[in-house]
Protein backbone atom coordinates (compact mmCIF):
# COMPACT_ATOMS: atom_id res chain seq x y z
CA UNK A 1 0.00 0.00 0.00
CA UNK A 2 2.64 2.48 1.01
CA UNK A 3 4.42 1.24 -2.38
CA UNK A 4 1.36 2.17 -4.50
CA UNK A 5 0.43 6.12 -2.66
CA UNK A 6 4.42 6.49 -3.24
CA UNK A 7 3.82 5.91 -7.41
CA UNK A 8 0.21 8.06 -6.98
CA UNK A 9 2.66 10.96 -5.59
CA UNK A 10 5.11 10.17 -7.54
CA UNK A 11 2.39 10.69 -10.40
CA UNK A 12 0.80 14.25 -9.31
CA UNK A 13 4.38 15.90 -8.97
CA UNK A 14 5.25 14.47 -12.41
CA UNK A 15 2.15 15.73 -14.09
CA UNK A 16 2.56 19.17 -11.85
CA UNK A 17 6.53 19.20 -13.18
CA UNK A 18 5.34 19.24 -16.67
CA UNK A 19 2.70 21.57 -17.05
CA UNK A 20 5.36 23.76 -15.27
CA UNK A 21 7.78 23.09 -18.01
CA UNK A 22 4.94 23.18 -20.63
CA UNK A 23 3.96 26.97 -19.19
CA UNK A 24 7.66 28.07 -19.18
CA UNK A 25 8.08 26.79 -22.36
CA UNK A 26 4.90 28.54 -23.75
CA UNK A 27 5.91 31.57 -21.48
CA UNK A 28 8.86 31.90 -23.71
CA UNK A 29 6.86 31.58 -26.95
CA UNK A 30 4.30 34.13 -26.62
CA UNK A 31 4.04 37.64 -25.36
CA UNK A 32 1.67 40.61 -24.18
CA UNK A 33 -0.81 41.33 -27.72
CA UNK A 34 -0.04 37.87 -29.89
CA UNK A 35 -2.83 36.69 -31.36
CA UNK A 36 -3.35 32.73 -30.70
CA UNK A 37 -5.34 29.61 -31.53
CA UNK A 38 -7.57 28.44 -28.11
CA UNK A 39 -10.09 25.92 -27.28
CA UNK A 40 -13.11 26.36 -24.80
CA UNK A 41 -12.48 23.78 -21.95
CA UNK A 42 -14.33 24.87 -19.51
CA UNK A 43 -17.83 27.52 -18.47
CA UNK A 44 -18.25 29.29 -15.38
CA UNK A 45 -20.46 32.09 -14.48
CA UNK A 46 -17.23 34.61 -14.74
CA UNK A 47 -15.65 33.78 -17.78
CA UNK A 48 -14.25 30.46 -19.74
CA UNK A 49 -11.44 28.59 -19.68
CA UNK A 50 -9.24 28.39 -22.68
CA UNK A 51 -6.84 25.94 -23.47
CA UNK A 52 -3.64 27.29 -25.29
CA UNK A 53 -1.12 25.17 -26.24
CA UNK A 54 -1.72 22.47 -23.38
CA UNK A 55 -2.12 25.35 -20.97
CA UNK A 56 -5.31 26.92 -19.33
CA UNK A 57 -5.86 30.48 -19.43
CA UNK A 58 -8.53 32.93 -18.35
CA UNK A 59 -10.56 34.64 -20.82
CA UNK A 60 -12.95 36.85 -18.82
CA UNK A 61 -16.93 37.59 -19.18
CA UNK A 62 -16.06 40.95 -19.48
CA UNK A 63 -13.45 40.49 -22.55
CA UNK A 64 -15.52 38.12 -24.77
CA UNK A 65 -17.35 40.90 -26.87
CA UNK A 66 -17.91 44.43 -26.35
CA UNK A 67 -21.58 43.93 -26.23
CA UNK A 68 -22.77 42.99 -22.35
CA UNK A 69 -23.15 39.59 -21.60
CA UNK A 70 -25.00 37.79 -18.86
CA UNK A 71 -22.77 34.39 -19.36
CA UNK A 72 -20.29 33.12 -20.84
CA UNK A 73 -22.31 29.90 -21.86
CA UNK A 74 -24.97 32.58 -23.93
CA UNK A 75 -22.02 32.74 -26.66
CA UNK A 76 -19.19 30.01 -26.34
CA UNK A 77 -19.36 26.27 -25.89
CA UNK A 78 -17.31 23.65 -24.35
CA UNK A 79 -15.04 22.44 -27.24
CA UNK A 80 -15.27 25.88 -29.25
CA UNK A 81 -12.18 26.64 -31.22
CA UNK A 82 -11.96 30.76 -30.80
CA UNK A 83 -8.78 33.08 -31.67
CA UNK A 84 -7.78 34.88 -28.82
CA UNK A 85 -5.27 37.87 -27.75
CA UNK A 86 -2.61 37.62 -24.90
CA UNK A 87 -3.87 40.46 -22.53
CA UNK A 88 -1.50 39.89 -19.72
CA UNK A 89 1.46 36.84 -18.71
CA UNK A 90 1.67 37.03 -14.87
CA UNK A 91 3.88 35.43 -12.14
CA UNK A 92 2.44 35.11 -9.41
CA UNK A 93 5.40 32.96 -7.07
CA UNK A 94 5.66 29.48 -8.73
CA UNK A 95 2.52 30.31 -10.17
CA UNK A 96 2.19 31.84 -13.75
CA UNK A 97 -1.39 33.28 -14.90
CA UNK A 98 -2.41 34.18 -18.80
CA UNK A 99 -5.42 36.27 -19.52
CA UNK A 100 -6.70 36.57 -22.68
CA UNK A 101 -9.71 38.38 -24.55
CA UNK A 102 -11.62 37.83 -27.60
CA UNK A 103 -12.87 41.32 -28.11
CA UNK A 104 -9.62 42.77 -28.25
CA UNK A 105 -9.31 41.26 -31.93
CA UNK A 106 -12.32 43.37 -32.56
CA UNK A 107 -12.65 47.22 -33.31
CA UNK A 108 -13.77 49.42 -30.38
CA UNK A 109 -16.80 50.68 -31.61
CA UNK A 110 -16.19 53.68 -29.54
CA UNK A 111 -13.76 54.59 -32.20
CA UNK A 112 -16.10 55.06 -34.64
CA UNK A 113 -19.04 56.83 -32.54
CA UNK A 114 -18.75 60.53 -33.59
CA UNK A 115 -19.07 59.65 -37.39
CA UNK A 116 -22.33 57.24 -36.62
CA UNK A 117 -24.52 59.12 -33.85
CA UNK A 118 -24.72 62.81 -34.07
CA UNK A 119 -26.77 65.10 -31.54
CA UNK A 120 -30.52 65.29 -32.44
CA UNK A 121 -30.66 62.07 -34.38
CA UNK A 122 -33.34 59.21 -33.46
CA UNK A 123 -32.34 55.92 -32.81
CA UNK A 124 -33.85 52.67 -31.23
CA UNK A 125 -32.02 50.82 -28.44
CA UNK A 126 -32.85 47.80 -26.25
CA UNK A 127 -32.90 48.96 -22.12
CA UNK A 128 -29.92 47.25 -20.64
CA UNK A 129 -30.31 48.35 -16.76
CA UNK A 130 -32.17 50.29 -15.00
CA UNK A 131 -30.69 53.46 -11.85
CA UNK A 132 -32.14 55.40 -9.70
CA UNK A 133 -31.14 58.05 -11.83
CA UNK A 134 -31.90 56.42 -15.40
CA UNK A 135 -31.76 53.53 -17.54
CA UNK A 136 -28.97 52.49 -19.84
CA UNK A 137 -29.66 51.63 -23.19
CA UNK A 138 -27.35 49.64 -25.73
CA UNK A 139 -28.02 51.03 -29.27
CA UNK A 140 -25.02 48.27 -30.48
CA UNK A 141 -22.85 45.87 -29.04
CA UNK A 142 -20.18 47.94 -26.83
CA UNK A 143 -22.25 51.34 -27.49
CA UNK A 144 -24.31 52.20 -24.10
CA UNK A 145 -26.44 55.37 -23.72
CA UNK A 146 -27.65 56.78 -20.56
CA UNK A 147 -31.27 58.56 -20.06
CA UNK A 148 -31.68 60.59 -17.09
CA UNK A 149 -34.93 60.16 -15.32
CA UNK A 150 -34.62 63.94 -16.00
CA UNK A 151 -35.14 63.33 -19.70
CA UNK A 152 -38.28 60.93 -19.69
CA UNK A 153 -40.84 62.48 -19.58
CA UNK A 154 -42.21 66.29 -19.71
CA UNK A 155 -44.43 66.23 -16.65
CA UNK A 156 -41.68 67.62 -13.76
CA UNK A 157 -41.49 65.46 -10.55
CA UNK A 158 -43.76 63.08 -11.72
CA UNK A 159 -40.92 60.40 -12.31
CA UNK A 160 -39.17 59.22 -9.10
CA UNK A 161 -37.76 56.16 -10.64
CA UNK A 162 -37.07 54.70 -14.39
CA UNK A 163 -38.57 51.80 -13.65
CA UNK A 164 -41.57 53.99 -13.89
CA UNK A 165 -41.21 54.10 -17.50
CA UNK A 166 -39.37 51.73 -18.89
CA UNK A 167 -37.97 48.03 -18.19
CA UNK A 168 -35.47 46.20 -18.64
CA UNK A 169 -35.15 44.51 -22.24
CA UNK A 170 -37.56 46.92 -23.64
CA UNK A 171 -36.91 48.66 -26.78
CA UNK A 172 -37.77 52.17 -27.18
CA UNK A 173 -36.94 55.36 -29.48
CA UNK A 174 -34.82 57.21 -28.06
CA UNK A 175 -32.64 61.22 -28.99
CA UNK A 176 -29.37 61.64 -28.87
CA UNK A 177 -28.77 64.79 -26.36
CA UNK A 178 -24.92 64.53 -26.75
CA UNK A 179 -21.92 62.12 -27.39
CA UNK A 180 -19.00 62.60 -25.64
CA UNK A 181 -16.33 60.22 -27.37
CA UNK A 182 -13.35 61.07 -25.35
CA UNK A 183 -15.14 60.54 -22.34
CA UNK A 184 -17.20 57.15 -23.62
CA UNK A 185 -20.37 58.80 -23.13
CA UNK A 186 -23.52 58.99 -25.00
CA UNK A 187 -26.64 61.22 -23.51
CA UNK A 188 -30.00 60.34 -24.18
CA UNK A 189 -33.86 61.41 -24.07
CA UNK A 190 -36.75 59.74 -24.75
CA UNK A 191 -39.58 62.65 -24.07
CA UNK A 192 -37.87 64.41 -27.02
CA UNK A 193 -39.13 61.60 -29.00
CA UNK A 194 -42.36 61.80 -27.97
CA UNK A 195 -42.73 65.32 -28.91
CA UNK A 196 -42.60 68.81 -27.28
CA UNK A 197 -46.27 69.54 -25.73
CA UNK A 198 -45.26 73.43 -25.75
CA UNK A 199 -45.08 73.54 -29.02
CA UNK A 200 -48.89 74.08 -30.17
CA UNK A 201 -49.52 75.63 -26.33
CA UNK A 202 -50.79 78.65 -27.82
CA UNK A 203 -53.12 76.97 -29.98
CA UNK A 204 -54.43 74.83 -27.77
CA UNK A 205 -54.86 76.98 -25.18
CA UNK A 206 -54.81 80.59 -25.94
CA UNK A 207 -55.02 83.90 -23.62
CA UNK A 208 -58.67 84.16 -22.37
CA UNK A 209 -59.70 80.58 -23.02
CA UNK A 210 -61.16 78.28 -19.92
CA UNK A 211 -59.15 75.20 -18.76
CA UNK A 212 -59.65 72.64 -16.28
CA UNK A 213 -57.22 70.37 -14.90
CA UNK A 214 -55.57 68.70 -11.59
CA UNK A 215 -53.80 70.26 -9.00
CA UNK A 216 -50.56 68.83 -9.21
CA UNK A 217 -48.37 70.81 -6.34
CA UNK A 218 -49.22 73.38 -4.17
CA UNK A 219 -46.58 75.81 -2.70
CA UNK A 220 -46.66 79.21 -0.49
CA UNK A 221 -46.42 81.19 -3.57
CA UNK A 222 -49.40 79.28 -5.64
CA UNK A 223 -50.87 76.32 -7.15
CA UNK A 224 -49.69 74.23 -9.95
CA UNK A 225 -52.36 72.82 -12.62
CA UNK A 226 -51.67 70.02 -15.41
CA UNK A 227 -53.73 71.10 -18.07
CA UNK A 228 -51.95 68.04 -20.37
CA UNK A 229 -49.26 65.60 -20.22
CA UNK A 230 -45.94 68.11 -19.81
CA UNK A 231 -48.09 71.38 -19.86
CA UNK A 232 -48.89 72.92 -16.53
CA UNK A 233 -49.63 76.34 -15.33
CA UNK A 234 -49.61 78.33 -12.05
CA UNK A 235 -52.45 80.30 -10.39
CA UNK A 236 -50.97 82.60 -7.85
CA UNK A 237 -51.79 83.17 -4.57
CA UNK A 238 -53.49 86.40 -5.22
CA UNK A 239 -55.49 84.91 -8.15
CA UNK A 240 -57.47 82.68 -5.80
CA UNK A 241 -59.95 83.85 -4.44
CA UNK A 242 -62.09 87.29 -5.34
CA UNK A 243 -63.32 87.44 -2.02
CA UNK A 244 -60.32 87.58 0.59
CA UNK A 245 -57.04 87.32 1.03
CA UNK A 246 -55.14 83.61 0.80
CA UNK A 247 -52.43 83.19 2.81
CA UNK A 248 -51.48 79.96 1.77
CA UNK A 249 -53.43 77.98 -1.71
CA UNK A 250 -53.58 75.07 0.84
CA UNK A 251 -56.25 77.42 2.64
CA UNK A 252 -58.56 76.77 -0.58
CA UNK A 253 -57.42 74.28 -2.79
CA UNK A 254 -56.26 70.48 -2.50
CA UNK A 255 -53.70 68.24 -5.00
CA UNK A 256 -55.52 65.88 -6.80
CA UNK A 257 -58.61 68.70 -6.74
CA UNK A 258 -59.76 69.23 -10.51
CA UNK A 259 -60.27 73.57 -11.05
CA UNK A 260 -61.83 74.98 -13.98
CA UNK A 261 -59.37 78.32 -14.62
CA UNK A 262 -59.08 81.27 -16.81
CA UNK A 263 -55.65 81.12 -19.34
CA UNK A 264 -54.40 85.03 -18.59
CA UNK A 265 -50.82 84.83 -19.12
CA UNK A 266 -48.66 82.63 -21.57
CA UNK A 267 -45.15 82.63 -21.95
CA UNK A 268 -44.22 79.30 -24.33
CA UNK A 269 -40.64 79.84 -24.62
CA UNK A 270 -40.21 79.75 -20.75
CA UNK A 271 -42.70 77.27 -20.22
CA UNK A 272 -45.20 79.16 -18.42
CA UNK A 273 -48.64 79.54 -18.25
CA UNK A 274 -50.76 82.36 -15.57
CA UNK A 275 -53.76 81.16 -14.71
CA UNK A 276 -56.81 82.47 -12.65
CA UNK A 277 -60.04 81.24 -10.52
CA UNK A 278 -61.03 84.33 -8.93
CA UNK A 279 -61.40 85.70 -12.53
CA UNK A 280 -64.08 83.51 -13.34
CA UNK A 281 -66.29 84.45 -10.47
CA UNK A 282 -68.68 86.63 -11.57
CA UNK A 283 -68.27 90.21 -9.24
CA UNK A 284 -70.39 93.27 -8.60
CA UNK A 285 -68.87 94.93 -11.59
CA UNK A 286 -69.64 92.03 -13.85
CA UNK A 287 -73.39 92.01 -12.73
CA UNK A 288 -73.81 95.65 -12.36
CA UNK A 289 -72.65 95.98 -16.31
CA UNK A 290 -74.86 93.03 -17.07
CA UNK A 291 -77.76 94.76 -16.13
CA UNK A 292 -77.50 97.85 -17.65
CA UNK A 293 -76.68 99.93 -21.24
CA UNK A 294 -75.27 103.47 -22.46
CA UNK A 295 -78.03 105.85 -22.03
CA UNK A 296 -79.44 104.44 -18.79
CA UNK A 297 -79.52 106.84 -15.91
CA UNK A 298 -78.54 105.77 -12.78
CA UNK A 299 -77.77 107.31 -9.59
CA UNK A 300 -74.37 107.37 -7.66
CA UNK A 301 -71.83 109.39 -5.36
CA UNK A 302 -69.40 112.10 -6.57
CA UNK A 303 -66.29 110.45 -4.59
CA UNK A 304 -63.53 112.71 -5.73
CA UNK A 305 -63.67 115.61 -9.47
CA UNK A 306 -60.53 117.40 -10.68
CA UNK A 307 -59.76 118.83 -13.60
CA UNK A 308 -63.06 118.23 -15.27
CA UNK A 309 -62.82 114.42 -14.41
CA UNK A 310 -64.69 112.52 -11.60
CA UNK A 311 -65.21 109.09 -9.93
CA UNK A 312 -68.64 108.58 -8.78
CA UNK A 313 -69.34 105.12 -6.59
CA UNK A 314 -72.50 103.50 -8.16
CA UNK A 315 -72.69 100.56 -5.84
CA UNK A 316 -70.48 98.58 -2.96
CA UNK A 317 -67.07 98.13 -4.95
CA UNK A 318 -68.66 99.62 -8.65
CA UNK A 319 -67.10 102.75 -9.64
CA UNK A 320 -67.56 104.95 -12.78
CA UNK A 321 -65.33 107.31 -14.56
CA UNK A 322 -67.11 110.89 -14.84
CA UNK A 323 -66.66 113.32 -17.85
CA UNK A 324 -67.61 116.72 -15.93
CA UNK A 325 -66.47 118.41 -18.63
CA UNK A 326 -69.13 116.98 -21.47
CA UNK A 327 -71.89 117.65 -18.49
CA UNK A 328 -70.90 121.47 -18.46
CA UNK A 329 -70.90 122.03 -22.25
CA UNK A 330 -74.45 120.39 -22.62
CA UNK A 331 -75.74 122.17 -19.81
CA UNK A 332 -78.25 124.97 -21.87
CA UNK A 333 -77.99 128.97 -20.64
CA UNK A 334 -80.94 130.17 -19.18
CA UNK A 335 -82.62 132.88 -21.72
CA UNK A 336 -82.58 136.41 -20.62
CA UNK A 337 -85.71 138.15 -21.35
CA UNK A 338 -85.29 141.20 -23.44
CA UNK A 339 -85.42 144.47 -21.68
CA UNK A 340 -88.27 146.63 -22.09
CA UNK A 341 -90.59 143.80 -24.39
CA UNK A 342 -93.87 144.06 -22.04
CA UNK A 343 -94.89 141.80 -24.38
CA UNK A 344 -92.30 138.96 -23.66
CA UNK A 345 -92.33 139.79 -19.47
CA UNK A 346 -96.63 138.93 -19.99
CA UNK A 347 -95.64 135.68 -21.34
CA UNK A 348 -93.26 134.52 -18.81
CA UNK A 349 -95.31 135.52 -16.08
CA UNK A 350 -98.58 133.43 -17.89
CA UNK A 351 -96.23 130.43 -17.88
CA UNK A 352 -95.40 130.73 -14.11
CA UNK A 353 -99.12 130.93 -13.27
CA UNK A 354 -99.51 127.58 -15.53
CA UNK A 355 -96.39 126.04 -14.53
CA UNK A 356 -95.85 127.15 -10.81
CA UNK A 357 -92.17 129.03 -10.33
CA UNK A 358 -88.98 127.88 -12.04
CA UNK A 359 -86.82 125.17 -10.57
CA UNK A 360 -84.09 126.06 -8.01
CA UNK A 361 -80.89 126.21 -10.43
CA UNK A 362 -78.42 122.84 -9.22
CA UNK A 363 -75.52 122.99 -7.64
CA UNK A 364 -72.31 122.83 -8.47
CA UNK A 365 -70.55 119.29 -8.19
CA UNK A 366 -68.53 118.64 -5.52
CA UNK A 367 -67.42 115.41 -3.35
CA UNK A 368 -69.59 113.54 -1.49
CA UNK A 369 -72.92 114.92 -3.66
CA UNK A 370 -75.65 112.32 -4.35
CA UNK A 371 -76.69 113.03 -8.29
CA UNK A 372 -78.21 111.66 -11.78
CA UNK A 373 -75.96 110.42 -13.84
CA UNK A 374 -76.06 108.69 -17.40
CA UNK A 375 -74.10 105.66 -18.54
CA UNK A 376 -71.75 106.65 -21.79
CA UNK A 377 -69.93 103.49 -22.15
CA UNK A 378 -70.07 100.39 -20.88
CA UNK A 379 -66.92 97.88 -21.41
CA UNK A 380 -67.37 94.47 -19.91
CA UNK A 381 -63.74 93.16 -21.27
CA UNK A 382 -62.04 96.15 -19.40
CA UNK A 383 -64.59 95.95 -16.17
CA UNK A 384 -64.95 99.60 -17.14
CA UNK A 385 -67.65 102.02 -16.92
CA UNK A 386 -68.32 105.70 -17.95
CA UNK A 387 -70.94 108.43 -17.07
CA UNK A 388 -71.64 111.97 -17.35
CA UNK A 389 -73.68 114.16 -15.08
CA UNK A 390 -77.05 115.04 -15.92
């Protein structure tokens, strides 16, 4: 027994011996960027095993093609004959290591990427992996593109995570944002594809048009309203309420809370869109001009005249613009009798007796006076009214 674990050892350190002398020997052969004959001997999940010239050597997951691979077993096969290229000869101790890669014998196709994908182009792409802050998307073996979760979709804060939008494997249509070469580094969008919703915004909703929509946000300043996918617009604070003053939207609205508003601002080329509820609630003013036309008379306080211009009050909160000056010129001068004509003097005096005596001649305007006034001009667009004294 001890006779046959001496030949067994004897065995092992013979075979071990000549694998040494086999690696010096093939040590001395080859070098650092040869290109060589191998064959696949072995699969694991990291790589294969290659056997060159009687020797095993490494050829990694990551240096079998420049495209990404899951495992080595999706693209080789025990037994496969494959040319390789010497990355690295190591000695470790008694130990020597040989790397090699396949890809190497290939083109880096990041040589080539400034003359095939320019800025603006589209291009499809298969989702590789997915971030927190994007997904990565292969467009060719070895060519990787990032989208930021900043640059899918047009709605702001709506995406917290690409998984949101896209998966993994998926292909999708993407826009090149910009390609970087020297840094290996392609940018990517994919609501560019889709289309800019700003673009017909003033179409679609012009100044003075209603809209109704969610309330997507709500800070101290206002209220934020998707009126379509990527198109929202703010109602300020102050264009709340009619009635009182807001100190916070929170006070009256609610996210998720649908509003029907008035468009009164637009601004496409900043993305941003004024909106208004209060301006939709009908007011004093809008009622008051409602009811009535240009020639009506109406009565009203003298608040303030200067300058042959007034403001009379015609109701709680409706005010009037006053042309004194147009009330003075129409006013008629009383007629002087003529001196001496007997004959005239009998006829006034016959029209007193008839009539009873002449009226007390009005005053002259002055703040705070209670008078007749007629309506000139009524503007319901510009909330605006005008009257003259009568």
């Amino acid at each position: 027994d001890v006779t046959d674990e001496d030949v067994v050892v004897d065995r092992r350190a013979l075979a071990e011996e000549e694998e040494r002398a086999t690696k010096d020997r093939l040590y001395g052969q080859i070098k650092e960027g040869d290109t060589i004959s191998a064959t696949v001997r072995s699969l694991t999940d990291y790589g294969a095993f290659v056997d060159v010239g009687g020797v095993d050597a490494l050829l990694h997951v990551g240096d079998i093609a420049w495209g990404r691979i899951n495992k080595p077993a999706d693209v080789l096969s025990v037994g496969q004959q494959v040319e390789v290229k010497v990355l690295k000869l190591a000695n470790e101790g008694e130990k020597k290591r040989i790397s090699v890669g396949m890809k190497q014998l290939q083109a880096h196709p990041w040589d080539s990427i400034a003359e095939k994908y320019k800025a603006g182009e589209r291009v499809r792409g298969t989702v590789t992996r997915l971030a927190d802050f994007g997904a990565f998307v292969e467009l060719e073996p070895g060519i990787e593109g990032l989208i930021h979760i900043s640059e899918m979709s047009w709605s702001k804060g709506k995406i917290r995570k690409a998984s949101d939008v896209v998966k993994e494997g998926e292909t999708v249509e993407v826009v090149i944002l910009g390609v970087d070469a020297a840094q290996r580094r392609l940018s990517l969008g994919l609501k560019q594809a889709l289309g800019d919703p700003w673009v017909d915004v003033p179409q679609r909703f012009p100044i003075g048009s209603t809209v109704e929509g969610p309330v997507t946000s709500l800070t101290k300043f206002g209220a934020f309203v998707q009126l379509s996918e990527g198109v929202e617009g703010m109602i300020h604070v102050s264009e709340i309420s009619p009635e009182k003053r807001i100190q916070h939207p929170a006070d009256v609205l609610r996210v998720g809370q649908v509003v029907n508003t008035l468009v009164i601002g637009l601004e496409p080329e900043k993305r941003q869109m004024k909106l208004s509820l209060k301006q939709l609630v009908p007011t004093g003013l809008d009622e008051y001009i409602a009811e009535h036309k240009e020639g009506d008379l109406v009565t009203g306080r003298l608040m303030e005249e200067s300058g042959g211009q007034g403001r009379v009050e015609l109701g709680q909160g409706i005010y009037a613009a006053c042309n004194m000056k147009a009330a003075a010129a129409a006013a008629p001068e009383p007629a002087k009798p003529a001196k001496g004509d007997l004959s005239s003097l009998s006829a006034m005096l016959q029209t007193r007796w008839k009539t009873g005596p002449a009226a007390a001649k009005a005053e002259p305007p002055r703040a705070g006076q209670i008078r007749s006034f007629r309506i000139t001009h009524l503007d319901q667009a510009a909330k605006k009214i005008v009257v003259e004294l009568t």
